[in-house]
C-alpha atoms as a PDB file:
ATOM      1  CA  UNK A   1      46.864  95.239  29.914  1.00  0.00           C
ATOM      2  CA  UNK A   2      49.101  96.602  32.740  1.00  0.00           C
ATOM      3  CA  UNK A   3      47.826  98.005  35.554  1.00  0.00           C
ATOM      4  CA  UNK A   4      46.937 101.058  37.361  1.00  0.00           C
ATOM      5  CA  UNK A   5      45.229 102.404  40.234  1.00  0.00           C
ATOM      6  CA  UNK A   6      42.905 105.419  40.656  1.00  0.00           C
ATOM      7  CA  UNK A   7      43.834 108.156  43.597  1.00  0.00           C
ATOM      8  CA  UNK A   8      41.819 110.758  44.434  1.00  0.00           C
ATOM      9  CA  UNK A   9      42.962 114.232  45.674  1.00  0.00           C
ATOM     10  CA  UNK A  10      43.193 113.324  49.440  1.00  0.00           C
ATOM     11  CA  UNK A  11      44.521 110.071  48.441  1.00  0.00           C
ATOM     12  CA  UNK A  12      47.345 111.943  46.721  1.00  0.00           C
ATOM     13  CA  UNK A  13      47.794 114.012  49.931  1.00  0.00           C
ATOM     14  CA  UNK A  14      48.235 111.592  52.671  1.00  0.00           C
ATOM     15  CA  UNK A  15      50.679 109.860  49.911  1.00  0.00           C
ATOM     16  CA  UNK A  16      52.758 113.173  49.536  1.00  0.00           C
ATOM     17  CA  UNK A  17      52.964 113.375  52.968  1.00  0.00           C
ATOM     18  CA  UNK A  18      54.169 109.641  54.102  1.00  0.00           C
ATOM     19  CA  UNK A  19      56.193 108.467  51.381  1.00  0.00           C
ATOM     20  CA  UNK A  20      58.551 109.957  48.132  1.00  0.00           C
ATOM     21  CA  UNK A  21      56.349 109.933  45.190  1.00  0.00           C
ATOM     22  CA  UNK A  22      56.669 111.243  41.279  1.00  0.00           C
ATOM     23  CA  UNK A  23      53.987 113.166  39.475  1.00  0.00           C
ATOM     24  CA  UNK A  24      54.129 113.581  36.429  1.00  0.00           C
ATOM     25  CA  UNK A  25      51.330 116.299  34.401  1.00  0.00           C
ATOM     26  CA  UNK A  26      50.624 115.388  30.550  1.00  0.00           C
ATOM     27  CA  UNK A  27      48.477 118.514  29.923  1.00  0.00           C
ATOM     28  CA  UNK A  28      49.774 120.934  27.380  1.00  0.00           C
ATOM     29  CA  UNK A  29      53.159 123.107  28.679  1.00  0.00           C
ATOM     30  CA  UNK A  30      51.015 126.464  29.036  1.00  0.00           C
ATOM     31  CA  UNK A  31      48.696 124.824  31.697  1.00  0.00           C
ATOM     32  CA  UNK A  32      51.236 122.870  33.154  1.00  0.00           C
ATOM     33  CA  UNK A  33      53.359 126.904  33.465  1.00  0.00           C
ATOM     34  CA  UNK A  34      50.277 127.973  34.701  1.00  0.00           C
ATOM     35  CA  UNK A  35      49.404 125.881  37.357  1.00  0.00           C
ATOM     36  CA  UNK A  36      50.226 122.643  38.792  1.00  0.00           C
ATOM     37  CA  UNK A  37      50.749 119.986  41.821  1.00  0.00           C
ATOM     38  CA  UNK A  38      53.787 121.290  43.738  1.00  0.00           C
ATOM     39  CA  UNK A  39      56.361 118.949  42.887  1.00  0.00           C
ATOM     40  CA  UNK A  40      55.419 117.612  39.436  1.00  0.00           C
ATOM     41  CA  UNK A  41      57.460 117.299  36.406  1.00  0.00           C
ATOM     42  CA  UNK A  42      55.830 117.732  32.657  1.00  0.00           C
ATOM     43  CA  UNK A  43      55.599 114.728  30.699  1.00  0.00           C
ATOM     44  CA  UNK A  44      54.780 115.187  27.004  1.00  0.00           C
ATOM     45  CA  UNK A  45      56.022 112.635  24.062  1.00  0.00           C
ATOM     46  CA  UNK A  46      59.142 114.541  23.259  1.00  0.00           C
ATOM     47  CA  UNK A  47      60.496 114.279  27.247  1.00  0.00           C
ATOM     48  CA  UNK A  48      58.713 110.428  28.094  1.00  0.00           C
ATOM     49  CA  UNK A  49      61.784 108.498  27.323  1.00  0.00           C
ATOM     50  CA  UNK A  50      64.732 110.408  28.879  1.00  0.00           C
ATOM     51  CA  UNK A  51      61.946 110.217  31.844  1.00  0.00           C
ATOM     52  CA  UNK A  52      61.357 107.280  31.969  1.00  0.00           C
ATOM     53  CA  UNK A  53      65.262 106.482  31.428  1.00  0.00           C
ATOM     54  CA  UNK A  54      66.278 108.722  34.540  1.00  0.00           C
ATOM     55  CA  UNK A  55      63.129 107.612  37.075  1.00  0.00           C
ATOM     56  CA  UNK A  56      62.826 105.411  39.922  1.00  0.00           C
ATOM     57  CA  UNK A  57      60.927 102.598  38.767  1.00  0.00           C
ATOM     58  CA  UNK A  58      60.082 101.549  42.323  1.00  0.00           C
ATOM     59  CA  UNK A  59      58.673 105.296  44.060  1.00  0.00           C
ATOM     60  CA  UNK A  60      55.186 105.583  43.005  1.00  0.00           C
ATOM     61  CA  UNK A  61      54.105 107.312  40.580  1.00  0.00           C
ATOM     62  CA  UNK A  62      50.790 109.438  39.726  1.00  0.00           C
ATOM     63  CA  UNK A  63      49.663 111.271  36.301  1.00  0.00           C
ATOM     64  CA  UNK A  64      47.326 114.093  36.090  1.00  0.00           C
ATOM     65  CA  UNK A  65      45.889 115.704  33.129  1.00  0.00           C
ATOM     66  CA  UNK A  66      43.227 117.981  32.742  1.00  0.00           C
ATOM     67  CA  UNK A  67      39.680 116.150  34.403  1.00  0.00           C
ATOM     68  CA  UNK A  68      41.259 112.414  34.943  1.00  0.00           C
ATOM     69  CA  UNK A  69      40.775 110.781  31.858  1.00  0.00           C
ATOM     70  CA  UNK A  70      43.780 111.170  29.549  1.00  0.00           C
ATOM     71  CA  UNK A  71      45.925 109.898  32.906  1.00  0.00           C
ATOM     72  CA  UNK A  72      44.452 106.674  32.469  1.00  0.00           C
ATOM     73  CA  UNK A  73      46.128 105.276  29.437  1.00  0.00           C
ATOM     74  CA  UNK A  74      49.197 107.054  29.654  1.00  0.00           C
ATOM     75  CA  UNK A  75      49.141 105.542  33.659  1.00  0.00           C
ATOM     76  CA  UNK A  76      48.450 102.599  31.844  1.00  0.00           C
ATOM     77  CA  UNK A  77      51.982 103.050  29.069  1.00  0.00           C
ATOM     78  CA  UNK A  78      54.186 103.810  32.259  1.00  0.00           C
ATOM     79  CA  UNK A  79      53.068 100.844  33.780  1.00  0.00           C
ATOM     80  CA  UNK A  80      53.711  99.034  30.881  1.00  0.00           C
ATOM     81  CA  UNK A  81      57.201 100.575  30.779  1.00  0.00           C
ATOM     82  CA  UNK A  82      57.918  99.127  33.680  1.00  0.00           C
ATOM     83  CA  UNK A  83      56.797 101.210  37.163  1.00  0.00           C
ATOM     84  CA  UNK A  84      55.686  99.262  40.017  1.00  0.00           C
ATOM     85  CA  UNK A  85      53.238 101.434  41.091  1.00  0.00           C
ATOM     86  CA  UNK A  86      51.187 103.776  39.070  1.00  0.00           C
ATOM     87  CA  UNK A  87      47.853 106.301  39.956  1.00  0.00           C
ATOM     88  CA  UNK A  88      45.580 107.729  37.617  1.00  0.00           C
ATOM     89  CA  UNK A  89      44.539 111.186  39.381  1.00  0.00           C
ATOM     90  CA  UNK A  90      41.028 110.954  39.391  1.00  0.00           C
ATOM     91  CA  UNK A  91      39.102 114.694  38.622  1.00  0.00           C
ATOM     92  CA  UNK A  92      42.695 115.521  37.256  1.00  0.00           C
ATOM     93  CA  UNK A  93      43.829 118.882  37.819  1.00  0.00           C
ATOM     94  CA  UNK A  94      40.846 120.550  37.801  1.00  0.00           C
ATOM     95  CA  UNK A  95      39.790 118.345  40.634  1.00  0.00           C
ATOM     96  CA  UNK A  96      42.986 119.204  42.504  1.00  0.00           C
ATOM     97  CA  UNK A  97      42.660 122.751  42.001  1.00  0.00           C
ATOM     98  CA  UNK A  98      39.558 123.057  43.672  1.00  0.00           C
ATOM     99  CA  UNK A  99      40.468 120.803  46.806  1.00  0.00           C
ATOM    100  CA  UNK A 100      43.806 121.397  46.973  1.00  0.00           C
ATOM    101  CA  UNK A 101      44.404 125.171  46.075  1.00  0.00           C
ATOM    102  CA  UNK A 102      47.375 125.682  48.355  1.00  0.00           C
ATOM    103  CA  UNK A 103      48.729 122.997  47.070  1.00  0.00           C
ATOM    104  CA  UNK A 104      49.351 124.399  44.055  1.00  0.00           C
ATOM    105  CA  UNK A 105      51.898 126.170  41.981  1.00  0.00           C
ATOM    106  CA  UNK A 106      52.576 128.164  38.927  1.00  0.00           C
ATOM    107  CA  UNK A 107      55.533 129.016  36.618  1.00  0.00           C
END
């Protein structure tokens, strides 16, 4: 089983701010146009191989989905493809939303 790491919200916002990270958000495109982490890209199955084809395998790397759950296996597939370093964003969005709300943005 590859591995992954957990992050939590502040965890993901001291690592925004010191390094170059990817995020990628697996929840469906109308909640990702909604709302999400400034910076992230939408991952779904139809757009995971040119993805993962055109990434830095090196920069870290952290999924959200909708409560933290669903990030763990596909953090878990990535890994497996081949990233060095890969987060699980624990609450998921939801979490973020609440902690982080300027931190957000929509469509």
């Amino acid at each position: 089983m590859s591995e992954f790491k957990h992050l939590s919200p502040d965890g993901l916002v001291t690592m925004m701010a010191e390094q170059s990270i990817q995020i990628v958000d697996i929840r469906d495109e109308r909640s990702f146009e909604s709302g999400r982490i400034k910076g992230a890209q939408h991952l779904d199955n139809t757009s995971v191989q040119s993805f993962i084809e055109a990434a830095d395998l090196d920069a870290p790397l952290v999924v959200c989905c909708y409560h933290g759950n669903s990030s763990q296996p596909a953090a878990a597939f990535l890994s497996e493809k081949g990233f060095d370093e890969v987060y699980s964003l624990d609450g998921g969005f939801s979490q973020w939303q609440l902690e982080q709300p300027t931190l957000v943005e929509a469509g």
